[in-house]
PDB file of N, CA and C in Angstrom:
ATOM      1  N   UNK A   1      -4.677  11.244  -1.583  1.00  0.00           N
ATOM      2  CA  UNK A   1      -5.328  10.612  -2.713  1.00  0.00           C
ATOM      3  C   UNK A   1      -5.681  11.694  -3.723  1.00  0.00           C
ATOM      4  N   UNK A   2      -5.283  11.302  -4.912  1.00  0.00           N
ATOM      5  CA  UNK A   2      -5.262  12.224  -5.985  1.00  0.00           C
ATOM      6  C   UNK A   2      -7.017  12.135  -6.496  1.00  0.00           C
ATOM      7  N   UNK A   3      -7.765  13.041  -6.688  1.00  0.00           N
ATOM      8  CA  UNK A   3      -9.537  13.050  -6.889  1.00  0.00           C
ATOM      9  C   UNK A   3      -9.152  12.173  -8.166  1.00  0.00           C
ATOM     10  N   UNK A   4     -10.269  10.836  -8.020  1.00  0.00           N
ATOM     11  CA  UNK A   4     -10.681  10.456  -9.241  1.00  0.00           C
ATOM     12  C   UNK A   4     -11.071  11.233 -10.441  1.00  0.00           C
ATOM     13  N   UNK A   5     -10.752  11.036 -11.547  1.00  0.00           N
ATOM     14  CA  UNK A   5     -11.070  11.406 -12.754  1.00  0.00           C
ATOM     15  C   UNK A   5     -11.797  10.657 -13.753  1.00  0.00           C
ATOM     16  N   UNK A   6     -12.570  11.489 -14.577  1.00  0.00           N
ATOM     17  CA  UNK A   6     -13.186  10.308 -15.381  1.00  0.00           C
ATOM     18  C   UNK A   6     -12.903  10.800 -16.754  1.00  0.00           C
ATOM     19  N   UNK A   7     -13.234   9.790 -17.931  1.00  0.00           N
ATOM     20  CA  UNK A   7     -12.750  10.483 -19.092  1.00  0.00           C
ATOM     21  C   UNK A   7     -13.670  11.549 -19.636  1.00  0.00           C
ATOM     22  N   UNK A   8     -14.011  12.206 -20.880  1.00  0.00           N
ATOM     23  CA  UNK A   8     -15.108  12.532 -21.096  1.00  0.00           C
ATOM     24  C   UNK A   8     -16.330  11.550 -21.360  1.00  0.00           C
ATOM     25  N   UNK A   9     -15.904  10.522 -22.133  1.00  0.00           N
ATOM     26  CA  UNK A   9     -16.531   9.775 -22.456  1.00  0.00           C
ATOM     27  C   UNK A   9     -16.987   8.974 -21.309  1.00  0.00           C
ATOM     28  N   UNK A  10     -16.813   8.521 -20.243  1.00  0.00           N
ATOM     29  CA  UNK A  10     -17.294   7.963 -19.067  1.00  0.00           C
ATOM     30  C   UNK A  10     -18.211   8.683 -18.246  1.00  0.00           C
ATOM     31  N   UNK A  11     -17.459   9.837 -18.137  1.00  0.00           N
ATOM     32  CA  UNK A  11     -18.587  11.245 -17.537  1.00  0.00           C
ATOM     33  C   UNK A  11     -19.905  11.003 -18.519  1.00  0.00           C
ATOM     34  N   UNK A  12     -19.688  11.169 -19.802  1.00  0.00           N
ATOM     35  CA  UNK A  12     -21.399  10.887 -20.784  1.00  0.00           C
ATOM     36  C   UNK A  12     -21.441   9.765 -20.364  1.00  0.00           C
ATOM     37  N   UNK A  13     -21.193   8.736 -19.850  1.00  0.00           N
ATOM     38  CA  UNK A  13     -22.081   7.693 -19.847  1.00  0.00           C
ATOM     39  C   UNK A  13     -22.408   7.510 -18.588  1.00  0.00           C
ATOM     40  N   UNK A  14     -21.952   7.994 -17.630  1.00  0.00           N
ATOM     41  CA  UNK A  14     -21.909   7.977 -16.394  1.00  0.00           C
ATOM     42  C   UNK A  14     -23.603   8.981 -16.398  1.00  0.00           C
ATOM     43  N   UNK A  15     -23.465  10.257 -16.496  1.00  0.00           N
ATOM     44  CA  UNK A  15     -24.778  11.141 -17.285  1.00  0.00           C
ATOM     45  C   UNK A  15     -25.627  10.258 -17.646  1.00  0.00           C
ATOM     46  N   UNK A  16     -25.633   9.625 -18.787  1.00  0.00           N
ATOM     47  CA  UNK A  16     -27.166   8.998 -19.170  1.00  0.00           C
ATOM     48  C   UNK A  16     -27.056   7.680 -18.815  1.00  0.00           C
ATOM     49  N   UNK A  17     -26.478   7.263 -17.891  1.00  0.00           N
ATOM     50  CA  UNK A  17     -26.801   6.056 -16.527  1.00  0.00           C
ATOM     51  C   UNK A  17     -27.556   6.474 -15.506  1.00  0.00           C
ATOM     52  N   UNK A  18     -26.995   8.127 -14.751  1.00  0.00           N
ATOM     53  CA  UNK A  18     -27.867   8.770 -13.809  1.00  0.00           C
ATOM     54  C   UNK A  18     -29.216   9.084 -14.996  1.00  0.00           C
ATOM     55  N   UNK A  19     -29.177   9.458 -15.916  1.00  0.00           N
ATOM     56  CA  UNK A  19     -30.950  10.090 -16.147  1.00  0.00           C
ATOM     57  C   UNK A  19     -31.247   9.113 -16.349  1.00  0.00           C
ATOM     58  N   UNK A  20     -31.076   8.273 -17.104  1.00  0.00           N
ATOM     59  CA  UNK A  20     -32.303   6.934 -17.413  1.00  0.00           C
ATOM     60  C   UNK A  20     -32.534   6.173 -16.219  1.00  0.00           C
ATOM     61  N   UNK A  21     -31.464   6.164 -14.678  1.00  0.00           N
ATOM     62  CA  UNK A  21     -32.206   5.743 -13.995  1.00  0.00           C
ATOM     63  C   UNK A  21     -33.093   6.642 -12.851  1.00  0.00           C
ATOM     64  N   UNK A  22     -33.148   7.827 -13.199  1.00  0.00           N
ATOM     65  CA  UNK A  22     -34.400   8.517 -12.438  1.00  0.00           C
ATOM     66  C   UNK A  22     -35.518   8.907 -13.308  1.00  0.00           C
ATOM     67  N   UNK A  23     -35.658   8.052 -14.794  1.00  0.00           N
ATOM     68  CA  UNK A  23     -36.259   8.139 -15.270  1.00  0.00           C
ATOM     69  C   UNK A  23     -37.321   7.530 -15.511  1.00  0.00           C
ATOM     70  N   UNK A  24     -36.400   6.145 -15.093  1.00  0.00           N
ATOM     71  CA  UNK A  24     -37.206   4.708 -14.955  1.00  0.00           C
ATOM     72  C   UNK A  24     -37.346   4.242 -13.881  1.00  0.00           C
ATOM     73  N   UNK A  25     -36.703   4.811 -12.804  1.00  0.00           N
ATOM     74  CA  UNK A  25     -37.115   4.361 -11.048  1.00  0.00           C
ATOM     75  C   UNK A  25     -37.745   5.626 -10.501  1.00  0.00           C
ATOM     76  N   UNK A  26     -37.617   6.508 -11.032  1.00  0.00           N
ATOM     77  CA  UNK A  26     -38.263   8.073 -10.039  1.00  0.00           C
ATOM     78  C   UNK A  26     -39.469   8.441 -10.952  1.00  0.00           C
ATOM     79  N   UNK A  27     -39.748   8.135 -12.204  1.00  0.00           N
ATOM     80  CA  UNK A  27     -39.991   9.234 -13.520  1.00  0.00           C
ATOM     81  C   UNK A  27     -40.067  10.293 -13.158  1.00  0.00           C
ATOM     82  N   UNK A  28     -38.504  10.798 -13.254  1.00  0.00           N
ATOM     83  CA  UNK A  28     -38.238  12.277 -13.131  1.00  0.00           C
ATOM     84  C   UNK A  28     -37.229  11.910 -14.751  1.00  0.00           C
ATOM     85  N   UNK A  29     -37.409  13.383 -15.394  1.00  0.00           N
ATOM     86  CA  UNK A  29     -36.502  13.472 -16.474  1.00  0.00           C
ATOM     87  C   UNK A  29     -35.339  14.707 -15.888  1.00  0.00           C
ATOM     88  N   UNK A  30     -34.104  13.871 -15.914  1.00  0.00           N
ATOM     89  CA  UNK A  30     -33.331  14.668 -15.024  1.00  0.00           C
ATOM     90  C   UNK A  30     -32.137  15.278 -16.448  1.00  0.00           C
ATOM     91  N   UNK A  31     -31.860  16.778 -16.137  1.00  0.00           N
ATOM     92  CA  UNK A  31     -31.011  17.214 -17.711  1.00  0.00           C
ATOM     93  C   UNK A  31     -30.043  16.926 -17.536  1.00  0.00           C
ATOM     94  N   UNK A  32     -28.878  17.234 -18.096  1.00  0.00           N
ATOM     95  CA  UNK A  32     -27.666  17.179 -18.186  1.00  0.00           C
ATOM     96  C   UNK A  32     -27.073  17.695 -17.466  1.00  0.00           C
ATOM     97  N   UNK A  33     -27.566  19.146 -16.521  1.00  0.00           N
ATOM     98  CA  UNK A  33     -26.516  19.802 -15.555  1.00  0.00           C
ATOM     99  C   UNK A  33     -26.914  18.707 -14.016  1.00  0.00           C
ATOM    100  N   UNK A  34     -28.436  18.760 -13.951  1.00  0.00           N
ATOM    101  CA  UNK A  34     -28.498  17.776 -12.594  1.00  0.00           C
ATOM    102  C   UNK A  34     -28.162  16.622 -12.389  1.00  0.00           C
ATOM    103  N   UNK A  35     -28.193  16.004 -13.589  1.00  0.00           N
ATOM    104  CA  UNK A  35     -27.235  14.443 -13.644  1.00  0.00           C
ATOM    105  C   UNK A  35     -26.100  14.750 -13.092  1.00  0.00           C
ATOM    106  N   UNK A  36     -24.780  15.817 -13.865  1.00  0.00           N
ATOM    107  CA  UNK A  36     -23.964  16.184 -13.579  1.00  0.00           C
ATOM    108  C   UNK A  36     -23.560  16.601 -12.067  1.00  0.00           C
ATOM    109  N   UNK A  37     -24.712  17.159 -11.556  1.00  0.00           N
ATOM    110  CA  UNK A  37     -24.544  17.578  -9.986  1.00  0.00           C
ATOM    111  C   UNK A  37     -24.461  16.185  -9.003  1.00  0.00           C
ATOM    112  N   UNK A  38     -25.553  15.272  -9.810  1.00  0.00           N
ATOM    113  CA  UNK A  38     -25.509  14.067  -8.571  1.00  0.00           C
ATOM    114  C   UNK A  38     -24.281  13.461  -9.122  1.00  0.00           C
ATOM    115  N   UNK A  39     -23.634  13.229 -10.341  1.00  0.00           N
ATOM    116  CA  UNK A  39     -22.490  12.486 -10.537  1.00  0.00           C
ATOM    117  C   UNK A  39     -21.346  12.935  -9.743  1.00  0.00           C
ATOM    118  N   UNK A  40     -21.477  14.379  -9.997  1.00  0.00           N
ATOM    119  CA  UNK A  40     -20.478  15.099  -8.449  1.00  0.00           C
ATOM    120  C   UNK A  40     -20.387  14.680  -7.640  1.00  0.00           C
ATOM    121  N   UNK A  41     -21.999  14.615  -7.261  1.00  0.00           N
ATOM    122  CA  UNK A  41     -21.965  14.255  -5.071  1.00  0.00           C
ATOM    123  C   UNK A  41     -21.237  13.031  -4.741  1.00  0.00           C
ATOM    124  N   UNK A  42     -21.701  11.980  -5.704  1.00  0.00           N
ATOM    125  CA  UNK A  42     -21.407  10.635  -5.778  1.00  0.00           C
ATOM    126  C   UNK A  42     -19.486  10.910  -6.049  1.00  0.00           C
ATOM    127  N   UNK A  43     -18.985  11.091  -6.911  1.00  0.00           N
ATOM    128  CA  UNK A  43     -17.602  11.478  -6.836  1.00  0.00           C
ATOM    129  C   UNK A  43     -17.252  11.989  -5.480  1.00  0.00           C
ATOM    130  N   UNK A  44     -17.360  12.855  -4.995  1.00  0.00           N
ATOM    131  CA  UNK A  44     -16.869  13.440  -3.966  1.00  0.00           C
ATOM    132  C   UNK A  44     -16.719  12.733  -2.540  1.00  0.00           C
ATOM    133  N   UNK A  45     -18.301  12.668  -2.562  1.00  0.00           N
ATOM    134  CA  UNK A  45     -18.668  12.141  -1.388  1.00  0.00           C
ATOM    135  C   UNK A  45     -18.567  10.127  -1.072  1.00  0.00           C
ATOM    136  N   UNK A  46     -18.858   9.626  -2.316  1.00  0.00           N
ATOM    137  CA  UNK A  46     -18.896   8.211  -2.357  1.00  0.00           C
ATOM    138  C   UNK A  46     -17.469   7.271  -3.095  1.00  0.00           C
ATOM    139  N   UNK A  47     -16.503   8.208  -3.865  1.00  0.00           N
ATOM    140  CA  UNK A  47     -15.252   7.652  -4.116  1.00  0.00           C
ATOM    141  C   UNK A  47     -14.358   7.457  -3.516  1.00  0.00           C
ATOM    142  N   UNK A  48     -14.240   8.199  -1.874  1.00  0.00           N
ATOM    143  CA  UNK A  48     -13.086   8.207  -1.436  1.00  0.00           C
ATOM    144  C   UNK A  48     -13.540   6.587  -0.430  1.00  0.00           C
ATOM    145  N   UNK A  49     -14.625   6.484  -0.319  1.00  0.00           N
ATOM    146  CA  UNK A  49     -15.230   4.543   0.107  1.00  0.00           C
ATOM    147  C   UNK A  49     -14.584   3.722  -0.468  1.00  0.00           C
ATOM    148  N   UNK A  50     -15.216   4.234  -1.896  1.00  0.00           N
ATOM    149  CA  UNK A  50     -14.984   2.683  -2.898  1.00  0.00           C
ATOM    150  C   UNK A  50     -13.347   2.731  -3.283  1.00  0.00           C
ATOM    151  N   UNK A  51     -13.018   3.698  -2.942  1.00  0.00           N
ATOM    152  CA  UNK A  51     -11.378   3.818  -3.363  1.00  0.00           C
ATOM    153  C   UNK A  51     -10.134   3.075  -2.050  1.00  0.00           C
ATOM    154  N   UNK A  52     -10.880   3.134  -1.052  1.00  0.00           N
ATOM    155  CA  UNK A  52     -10.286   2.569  -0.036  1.00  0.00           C
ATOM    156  C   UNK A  52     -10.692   1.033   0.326  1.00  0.00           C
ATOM    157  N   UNK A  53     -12.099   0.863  -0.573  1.00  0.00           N
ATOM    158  CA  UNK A  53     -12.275  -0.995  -0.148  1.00  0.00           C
ATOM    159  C   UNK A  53     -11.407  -1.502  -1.372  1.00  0.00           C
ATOM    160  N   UNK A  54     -11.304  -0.848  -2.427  1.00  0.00           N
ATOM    161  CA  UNK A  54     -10.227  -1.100  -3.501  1.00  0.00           C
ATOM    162  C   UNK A  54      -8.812  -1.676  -2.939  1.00  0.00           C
ATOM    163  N   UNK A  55      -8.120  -0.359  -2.207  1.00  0.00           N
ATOM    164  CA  UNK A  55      -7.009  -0.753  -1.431  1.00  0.00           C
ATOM    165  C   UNK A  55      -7.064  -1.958  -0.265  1.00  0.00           C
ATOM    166  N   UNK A  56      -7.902  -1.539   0.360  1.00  0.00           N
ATOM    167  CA  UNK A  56      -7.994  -3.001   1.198  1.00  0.00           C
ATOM    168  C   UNK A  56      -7.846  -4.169   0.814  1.00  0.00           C
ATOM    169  N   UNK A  57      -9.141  -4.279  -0.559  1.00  0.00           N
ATOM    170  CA  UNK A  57      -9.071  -5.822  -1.254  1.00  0.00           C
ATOM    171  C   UNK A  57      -7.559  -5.820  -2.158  1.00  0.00           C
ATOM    172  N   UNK A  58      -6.790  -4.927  -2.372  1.00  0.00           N
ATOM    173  CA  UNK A  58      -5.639  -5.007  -2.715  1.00  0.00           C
ATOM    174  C   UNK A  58      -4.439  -5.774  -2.178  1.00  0.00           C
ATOM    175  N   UNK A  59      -4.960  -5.022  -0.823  1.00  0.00           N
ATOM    176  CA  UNK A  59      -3.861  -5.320   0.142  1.00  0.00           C
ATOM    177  C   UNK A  59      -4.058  -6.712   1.084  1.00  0.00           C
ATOM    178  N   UNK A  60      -5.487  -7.440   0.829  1.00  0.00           N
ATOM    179  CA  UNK A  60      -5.997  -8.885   0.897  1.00  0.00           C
ATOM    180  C   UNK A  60      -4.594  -9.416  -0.356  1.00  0.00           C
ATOM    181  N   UNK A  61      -5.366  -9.116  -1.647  1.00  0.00           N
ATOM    182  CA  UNK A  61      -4.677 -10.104  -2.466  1.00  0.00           C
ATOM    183  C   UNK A  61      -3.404 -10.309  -2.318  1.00  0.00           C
ATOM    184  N   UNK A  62      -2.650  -9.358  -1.908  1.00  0.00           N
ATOM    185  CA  UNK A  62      -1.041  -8.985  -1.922  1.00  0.00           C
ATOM    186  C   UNK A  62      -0.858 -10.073  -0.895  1.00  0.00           C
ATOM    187  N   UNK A  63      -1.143  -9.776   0.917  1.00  0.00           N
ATOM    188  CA  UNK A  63      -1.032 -10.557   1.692  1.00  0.00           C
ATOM    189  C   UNK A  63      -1.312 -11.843   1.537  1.00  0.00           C
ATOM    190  N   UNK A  64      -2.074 -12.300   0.788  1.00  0.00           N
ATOM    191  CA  UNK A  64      -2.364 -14.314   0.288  1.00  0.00           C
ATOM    192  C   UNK A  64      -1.352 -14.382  -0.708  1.00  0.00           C
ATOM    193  N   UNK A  65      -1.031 -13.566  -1.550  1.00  0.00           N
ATOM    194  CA  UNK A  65       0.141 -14.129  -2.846  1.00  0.00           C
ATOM    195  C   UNK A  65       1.647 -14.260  -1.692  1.00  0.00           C
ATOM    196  N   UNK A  66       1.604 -13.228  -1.244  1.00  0.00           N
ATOM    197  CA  UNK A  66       3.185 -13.359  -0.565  1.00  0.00           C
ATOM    198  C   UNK A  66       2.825 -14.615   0.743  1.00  0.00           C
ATOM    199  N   UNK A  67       2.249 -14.648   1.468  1.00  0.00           N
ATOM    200  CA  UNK A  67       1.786 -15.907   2.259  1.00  0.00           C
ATOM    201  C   UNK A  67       1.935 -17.214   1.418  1.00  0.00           C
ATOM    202  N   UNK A  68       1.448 -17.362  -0.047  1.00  0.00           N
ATOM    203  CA  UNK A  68       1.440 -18.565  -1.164  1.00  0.00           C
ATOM    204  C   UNK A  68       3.235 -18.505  -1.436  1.00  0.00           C
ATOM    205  N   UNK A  69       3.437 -17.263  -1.765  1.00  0.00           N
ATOM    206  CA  UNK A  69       5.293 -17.170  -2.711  1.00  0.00           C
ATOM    207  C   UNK A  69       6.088 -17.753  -0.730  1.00  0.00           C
ATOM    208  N   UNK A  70       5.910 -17.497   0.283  1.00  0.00           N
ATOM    209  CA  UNK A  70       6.254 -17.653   1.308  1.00  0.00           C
ATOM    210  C   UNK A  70       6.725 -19.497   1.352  1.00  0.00           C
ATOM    211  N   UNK A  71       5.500 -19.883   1.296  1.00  0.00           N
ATOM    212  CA  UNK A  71       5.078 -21.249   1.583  1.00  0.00           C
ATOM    213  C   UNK A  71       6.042 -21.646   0.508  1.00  0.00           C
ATOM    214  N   UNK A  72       6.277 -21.260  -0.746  1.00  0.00           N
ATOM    215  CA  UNK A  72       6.961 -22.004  -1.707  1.00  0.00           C
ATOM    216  C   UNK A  72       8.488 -21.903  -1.557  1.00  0.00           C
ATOM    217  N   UNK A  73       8.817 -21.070  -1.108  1.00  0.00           N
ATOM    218  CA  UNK A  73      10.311 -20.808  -1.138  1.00  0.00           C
ATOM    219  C   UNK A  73      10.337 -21.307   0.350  1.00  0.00           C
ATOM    220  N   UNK A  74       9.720 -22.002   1.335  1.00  0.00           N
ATOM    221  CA  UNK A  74      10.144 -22.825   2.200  1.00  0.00           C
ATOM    222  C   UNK A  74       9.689 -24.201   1.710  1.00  0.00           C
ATOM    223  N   UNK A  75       9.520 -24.350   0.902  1.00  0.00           N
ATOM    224  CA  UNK A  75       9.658 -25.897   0.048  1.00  0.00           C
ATOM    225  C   UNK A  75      10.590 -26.055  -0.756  1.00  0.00           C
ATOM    226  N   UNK A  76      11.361 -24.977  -1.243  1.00  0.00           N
ATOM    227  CA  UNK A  76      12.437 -24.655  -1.753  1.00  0.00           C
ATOM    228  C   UNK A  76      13.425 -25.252  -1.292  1.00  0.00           C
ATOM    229  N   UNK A  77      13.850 -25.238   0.338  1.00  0.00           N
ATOM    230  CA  UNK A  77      14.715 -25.081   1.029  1.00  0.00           C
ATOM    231  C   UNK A  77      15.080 -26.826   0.750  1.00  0.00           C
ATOM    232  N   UNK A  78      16.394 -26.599   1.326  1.00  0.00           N
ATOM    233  CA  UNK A  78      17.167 -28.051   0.824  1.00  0.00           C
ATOM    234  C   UNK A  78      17.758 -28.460   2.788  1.00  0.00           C
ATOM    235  N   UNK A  79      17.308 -30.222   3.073  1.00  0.00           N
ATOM    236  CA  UNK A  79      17.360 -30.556   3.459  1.00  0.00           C
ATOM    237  C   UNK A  79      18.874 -30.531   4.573  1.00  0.00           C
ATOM    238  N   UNK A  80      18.815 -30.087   5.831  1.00  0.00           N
ATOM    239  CA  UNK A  80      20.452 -29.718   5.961  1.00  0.00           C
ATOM    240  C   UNK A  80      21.337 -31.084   6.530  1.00  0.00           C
ATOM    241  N   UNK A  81      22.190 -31.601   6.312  1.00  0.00           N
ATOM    242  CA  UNK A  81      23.225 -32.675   6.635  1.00  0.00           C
ATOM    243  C   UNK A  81      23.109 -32.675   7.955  1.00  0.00           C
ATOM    244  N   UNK A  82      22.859 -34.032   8.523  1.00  0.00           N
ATOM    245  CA  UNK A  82      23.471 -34.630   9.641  1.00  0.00           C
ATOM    246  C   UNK A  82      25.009 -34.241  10.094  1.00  0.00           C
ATOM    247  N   UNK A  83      25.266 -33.556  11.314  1.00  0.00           N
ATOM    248  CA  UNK A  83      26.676 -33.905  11.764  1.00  0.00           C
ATOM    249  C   UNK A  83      26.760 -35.297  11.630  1.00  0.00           C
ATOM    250  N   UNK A  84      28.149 -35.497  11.065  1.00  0.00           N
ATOM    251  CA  UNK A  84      28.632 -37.499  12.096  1.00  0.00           C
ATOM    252  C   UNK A  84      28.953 -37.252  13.417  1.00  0.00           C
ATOM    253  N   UNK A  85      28.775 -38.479  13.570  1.00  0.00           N
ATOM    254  CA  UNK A  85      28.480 -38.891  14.951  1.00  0.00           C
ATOM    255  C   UNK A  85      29.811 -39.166  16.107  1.00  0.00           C
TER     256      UNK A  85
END
């Protein structure tokens, strides 16, 4: 698995998502490098989770569409002739 990336612009918002909420749940005023450190930990340590229930629920949806496309192309199928008798 290739490390998630974020843009710059997601990283800043990702940043003042972590400070405003240890600002308003901890009142701690947290700067820009320690935001940055917990946005790390959380990358490192908590993406390679959410990146694999991703694939899982992927690999749910995949397995019900082809189970659904399954079911249809055996309704597809055309009725086969009687031998005579």
């Amino acid at each position: 698995m290739n490390a998630l990336k974020l843009t710059k612009e997601q990283q800043d918002e990702a940043i003042r998502t972590i400070q405003s909420y240890f600002e308003e749940e901890r009142g701690e005023e947290l700067g820009d490098l320690a935001a940055w450190g917990v946005l790390d930990l959380f990358m490192t340590q908590l993406a390679p989770y959410i990146y694999n229930q991703a694939l899982s629920d992927a690999r749910t949806t995949v397995n019900q569409r082809m189970a659904s496309m399954e079911e249809d192309l055996f309704a597809l199928e055309r009725k086969l002739p009687r031998p005579p008798r």
